[in-house]
C-alpha atoms as a PDB file:
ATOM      1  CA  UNK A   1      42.589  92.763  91.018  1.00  0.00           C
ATOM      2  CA  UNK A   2      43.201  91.458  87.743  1.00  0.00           C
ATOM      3  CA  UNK A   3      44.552  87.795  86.855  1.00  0.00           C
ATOM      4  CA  UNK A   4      47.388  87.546  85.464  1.00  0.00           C
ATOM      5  CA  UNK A   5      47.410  85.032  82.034  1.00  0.00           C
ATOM      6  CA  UNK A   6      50.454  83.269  79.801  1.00  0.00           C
ATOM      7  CA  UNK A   7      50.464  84.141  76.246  1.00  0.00           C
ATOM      8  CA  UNK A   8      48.873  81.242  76.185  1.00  0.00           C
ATOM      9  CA  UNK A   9      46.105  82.254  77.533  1.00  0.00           C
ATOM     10  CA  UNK A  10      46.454  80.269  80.924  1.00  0.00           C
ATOM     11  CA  UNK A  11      46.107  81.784  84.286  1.00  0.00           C
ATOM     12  CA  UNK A  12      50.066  82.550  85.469  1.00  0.00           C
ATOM     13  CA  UNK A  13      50.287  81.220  88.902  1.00  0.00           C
ATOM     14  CA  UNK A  14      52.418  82.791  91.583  1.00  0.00           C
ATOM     15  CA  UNK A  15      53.192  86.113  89.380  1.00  0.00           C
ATOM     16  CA  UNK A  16      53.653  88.585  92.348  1.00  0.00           C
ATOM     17  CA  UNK A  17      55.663  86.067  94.719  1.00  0.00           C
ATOM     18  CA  UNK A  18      57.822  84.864  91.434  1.00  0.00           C
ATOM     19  CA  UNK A  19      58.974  88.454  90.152  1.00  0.00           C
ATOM     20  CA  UNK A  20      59.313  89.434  94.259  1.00  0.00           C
ATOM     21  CA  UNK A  21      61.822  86.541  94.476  1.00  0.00           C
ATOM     22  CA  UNK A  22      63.320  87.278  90.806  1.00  0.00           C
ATOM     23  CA  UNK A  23      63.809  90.798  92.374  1.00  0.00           C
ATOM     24  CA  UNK A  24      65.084  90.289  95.864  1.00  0.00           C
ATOM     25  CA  UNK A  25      67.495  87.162  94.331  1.00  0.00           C
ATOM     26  CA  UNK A  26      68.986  89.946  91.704  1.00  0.00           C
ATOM     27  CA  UNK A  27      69.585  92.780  94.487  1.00  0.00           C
ATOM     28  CA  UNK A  28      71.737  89.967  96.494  1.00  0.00           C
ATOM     29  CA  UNK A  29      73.449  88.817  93.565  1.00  0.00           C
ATOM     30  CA  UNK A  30      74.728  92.637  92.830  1.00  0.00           C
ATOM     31  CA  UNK A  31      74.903  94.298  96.119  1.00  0.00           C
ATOM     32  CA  UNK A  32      76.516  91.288  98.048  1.00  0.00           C
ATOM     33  CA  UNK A  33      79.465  91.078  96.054  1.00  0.00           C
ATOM     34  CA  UNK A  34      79.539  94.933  95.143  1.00  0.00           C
ATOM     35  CA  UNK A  35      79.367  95.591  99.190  1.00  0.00           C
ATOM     36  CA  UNK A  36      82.350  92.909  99.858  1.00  0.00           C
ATOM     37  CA  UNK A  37      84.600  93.731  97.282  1.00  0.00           C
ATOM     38  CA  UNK A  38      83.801  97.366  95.802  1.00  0.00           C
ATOM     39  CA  UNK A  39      82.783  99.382  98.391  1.00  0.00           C
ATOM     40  CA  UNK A  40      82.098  99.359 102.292  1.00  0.00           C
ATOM     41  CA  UNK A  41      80.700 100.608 105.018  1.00  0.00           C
ATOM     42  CA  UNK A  42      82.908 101.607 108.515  1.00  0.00           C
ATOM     43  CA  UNK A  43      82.289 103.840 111.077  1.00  0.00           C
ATOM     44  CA  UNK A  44      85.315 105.762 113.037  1.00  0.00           C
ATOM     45  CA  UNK A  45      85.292 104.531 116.218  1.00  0.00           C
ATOM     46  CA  UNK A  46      88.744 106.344 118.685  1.00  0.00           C
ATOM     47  CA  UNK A  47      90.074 109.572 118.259  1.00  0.00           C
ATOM     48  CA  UNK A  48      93.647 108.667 116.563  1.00  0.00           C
ATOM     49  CA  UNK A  49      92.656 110.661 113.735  1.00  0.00           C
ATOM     50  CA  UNK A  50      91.191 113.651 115.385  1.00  0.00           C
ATOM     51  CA  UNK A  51      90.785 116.139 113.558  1.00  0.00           C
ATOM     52  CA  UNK A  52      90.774 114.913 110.215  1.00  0.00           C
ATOM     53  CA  UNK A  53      88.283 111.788 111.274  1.00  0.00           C
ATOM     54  CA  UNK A  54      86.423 112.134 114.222  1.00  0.00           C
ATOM     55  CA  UNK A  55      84.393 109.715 116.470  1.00  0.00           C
ATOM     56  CA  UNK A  56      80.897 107.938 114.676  1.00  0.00           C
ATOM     57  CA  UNK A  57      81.436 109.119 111.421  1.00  0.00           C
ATOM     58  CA  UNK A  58      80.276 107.239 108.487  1.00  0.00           C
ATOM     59  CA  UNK A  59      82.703 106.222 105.671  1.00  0.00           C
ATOM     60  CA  UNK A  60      82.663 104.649 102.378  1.00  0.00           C
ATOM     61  CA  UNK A  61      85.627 102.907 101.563  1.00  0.00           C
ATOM     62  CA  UNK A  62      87.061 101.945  98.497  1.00  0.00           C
ATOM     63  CA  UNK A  63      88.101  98.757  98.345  1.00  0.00           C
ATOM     64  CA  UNK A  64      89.041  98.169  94.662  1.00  0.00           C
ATOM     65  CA  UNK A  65      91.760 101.093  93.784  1.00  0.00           C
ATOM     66  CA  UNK A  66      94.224  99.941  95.169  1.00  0.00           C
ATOM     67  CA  UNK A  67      93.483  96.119  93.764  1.00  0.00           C
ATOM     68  CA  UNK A  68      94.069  97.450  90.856  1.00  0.00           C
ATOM     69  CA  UNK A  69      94.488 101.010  90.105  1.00  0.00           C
ATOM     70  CA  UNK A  70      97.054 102.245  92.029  1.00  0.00           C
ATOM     71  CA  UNK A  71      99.368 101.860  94.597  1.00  0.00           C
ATOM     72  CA  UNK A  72      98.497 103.578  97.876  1.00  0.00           C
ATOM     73  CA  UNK A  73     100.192 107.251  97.956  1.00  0.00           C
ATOM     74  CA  UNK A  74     101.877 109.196 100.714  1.00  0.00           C
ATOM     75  CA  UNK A  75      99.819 111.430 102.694  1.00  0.00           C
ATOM     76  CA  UNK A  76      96.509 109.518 101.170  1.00  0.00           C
ATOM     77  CA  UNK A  77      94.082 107.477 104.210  1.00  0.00           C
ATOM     78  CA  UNK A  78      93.766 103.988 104.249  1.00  0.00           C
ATOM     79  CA  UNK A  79      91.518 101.894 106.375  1.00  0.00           C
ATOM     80  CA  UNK A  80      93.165  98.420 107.046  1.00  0.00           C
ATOM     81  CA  UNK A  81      93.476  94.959 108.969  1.00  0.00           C
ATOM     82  CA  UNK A  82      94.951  95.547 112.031  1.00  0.00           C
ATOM     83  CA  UNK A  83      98.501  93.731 112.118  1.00  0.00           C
ATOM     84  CA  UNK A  84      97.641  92.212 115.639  1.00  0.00           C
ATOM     85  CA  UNK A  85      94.144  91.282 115.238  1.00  0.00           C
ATOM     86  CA  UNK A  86      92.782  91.014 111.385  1.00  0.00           C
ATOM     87  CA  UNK A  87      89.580  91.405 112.357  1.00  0.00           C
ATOM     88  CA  UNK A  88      89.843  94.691 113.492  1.00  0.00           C
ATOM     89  CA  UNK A  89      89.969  97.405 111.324  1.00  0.00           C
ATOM     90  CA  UNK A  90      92.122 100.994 111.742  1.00  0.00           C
ATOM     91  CA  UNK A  91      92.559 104.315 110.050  1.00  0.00           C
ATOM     92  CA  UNK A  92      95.515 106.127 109.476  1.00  0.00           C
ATOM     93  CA  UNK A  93      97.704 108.020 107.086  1.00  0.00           C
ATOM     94  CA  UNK A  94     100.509 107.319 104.865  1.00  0.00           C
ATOM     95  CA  UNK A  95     103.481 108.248 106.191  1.00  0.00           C
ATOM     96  CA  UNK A  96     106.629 105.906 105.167  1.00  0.00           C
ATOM     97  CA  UNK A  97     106.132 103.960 101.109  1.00  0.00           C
ATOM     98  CA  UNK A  98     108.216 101.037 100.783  1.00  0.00           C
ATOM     99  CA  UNK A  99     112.045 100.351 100.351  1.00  0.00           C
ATOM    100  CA  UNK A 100     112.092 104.361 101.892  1.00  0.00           C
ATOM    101  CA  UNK A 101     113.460 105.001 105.573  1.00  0.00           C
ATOM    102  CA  UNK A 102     110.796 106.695 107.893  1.00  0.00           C
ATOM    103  CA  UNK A 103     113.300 109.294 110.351  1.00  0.00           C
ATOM    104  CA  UNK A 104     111.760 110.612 113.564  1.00  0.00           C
ATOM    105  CA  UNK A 105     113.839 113.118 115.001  1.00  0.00           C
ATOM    106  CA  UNK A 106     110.991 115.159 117.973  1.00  0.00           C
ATOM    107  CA  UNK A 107     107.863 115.950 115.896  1.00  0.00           C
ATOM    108  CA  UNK A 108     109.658 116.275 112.744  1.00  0.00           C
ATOM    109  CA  UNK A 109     109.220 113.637 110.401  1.00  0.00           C
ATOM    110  CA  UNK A 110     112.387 112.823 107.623  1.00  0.00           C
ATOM    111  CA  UNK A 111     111.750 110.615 104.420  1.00  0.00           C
ATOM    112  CA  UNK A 112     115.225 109.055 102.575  1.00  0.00           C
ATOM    113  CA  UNK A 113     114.696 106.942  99.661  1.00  0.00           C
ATOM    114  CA  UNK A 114     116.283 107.371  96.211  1.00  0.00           C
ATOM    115  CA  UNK A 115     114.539 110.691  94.958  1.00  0.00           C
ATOM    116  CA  UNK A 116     115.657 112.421  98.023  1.00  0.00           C
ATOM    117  CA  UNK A 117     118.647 111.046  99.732  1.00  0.00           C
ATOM    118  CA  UNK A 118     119.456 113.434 102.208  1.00  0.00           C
ATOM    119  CA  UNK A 119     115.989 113.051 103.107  1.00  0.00           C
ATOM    120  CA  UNK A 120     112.681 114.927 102.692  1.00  0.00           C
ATOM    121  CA  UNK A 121     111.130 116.856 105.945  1.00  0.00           C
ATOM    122  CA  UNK A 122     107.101 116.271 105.728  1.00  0.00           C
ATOM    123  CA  UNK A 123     105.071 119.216 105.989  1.00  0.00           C
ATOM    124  CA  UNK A 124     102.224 118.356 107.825  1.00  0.00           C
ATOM    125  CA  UNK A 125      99.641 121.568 108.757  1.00  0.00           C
ATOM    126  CA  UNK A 126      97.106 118.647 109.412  1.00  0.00           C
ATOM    127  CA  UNK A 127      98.416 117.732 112.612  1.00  0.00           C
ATOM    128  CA  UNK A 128      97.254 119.362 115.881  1.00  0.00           C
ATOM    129  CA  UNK A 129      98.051 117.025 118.115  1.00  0.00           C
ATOM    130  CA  UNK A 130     102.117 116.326 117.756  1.00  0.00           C
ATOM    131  CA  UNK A 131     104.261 113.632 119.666  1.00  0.00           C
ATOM    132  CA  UNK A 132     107.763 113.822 120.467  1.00  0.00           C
ATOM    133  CA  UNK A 133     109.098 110.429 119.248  1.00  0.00           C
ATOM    134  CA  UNK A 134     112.492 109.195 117.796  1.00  0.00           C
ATOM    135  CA  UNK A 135     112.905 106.330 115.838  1.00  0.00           C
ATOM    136  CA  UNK A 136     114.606 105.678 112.562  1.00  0.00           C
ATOM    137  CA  UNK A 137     112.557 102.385 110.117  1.00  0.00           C
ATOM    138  CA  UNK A 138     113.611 101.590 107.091  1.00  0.00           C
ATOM    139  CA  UNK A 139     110.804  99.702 105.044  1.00  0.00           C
ATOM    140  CA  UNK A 140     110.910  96.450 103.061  1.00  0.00           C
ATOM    141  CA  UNK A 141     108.980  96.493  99.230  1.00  0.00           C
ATOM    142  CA  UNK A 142     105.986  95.352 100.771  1.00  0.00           C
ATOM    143  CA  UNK A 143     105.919  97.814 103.881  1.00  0.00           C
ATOM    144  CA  UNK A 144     103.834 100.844 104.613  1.00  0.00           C
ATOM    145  CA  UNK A 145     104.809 103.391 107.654  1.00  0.00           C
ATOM    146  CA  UNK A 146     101.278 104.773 108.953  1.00  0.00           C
ATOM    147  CA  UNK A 147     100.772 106.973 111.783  1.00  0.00           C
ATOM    148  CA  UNK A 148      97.629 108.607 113.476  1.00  0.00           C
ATOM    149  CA  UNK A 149      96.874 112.055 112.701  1.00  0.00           C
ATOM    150  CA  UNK A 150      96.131 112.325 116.704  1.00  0.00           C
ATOM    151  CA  UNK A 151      99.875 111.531 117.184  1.00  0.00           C
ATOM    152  CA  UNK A 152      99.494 111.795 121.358  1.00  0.00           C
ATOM    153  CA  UNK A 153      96.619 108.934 121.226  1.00  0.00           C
ATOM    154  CA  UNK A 154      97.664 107.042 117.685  1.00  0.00           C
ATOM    155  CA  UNK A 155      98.750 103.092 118.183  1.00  0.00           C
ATOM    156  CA  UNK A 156     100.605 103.107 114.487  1.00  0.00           C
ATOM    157  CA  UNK A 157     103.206 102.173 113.097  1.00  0.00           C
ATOM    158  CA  UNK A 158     105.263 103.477 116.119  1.00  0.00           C
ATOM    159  CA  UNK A 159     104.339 101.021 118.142  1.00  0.00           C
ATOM    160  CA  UNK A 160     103.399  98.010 116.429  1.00  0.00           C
ATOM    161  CA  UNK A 161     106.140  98.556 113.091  1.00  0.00           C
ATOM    162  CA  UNK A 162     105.148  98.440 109.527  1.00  0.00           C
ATOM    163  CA  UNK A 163     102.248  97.755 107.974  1.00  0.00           C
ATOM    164  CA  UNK A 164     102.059  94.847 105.304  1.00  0.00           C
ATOM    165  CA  UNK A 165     100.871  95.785 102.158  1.00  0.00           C
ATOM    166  CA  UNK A 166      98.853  92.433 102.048  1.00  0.00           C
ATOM    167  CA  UNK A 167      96.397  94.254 105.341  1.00  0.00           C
ATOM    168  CA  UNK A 168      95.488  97.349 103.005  1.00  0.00           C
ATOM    169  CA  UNK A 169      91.496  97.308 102.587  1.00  0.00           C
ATOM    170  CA  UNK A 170      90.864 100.436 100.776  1.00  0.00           C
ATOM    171  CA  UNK A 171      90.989 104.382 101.516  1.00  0.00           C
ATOM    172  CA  UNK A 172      87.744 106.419 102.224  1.00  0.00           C
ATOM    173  CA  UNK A 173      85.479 107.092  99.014  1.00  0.00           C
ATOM    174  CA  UNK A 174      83.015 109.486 101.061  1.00  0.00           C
ATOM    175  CA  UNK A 175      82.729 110.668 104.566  1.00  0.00           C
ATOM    176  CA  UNK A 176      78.398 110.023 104.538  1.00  0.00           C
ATOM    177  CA  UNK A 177      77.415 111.618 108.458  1.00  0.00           C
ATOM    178  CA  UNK A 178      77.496 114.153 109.849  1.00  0.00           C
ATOM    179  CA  UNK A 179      76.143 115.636 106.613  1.00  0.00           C
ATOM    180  CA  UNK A 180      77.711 118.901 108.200  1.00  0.00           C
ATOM    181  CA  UNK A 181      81.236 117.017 106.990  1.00  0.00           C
ATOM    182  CA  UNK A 182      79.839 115.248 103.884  1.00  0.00           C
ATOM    183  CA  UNK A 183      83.019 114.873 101.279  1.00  0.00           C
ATOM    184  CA  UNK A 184      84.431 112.937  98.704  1.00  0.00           C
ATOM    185  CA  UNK A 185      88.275 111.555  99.186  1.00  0.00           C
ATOM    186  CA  UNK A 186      87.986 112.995 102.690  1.00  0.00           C
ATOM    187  CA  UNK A 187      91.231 113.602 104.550  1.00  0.00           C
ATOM    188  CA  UNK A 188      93.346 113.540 101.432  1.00  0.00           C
ATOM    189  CA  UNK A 189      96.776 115.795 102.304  1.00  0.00           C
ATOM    190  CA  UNK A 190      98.644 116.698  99.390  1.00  0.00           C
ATOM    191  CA  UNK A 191     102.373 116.826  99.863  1.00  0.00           C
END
């Protein structure tokens, strides 16, 4: 092993140990605040979003879209504080935007707002599991209407009411394991 010297010409002491820290204090400076307010990690734990998300997979969430982006979409995923206890986290899908009125009638699902005032039936081939529920919410300009896409075993929105715009975390980036259901944006319904 070889010392190493200054340009100097005197022996550099610590050289190894110094560029170790250097490295190790650089990684925390990047991937702490990248891993707190870019991106992060959550695993699906409950079956409210069977099939779509099932039970242990890994997600990447996206934290920063919707910070400053864009505004959170109908039929789009979103992970998020849970209204009753923020420091839980759940999953679920858009179903109501705000200032619109969510309509329950059965398993049919009716959106009013100003582009469709005699309301707008959701077509929704992603749900295998239906629940016959009727309720009528009208949302505020900060309100979200989510709902499971297990709708027999979802605690949403039909239960505990809207969900605060202020709780939104993020949506899922990438679904990482199984590697049998690795995608990008996974979930995402289009209308």
């Amino acid at each position: 092993m070889t010392d190493e010297y200054l340009d100097n010409g005197e022996k550099k002491s610590g050289g190894f140990f110094k560029e170790l820290l250097k490295f190790i204090l650089i990684a925390f400076l990047v991937v702490v605040p990248f891993r707190y307010f870019v991106a992060q990690p959550f695993i699906v734990n409950g079956a409210s979003m069977t099939p779509t998300f099932l039970p242990g997979e890994y997600l990447i969430v996206d934290q920063i879209s919707y910070k400053t982006l864009k505004d959170p979409e109908r039929g789009e995923i979103i992970i998020f504080h849970y209204p009753k206890d923020r420091s839980k986290y759940f999953i679920k899908r858009i179903i109501g935007l705000p200032s619109e009125t969510v309509r329950i009638n059965g398993t049919e699902i009716t959106i009013i707002n100003e582009a469709n005032p005699k309301g707008l039936k959701l077509k929704e081939d992603y749900i295998l599991y239906p629940k016959n529920d009727s309720m009528e919410v009208t949302l505020e300009d900060d309100e979200y209407f989510v709902m499971g896409d297990n709708r027999a075993s979802s605690s949403d929105s039909r239960v505990w009411g809207p969900l605060k715009e202020d709780l939104i975390v993020g949506r899922p980036l990438v679904r990482l394991i199984p590697f049998s259901r690795l995608k990008v944006f996974p979930g995402r319904y289009e209308e």
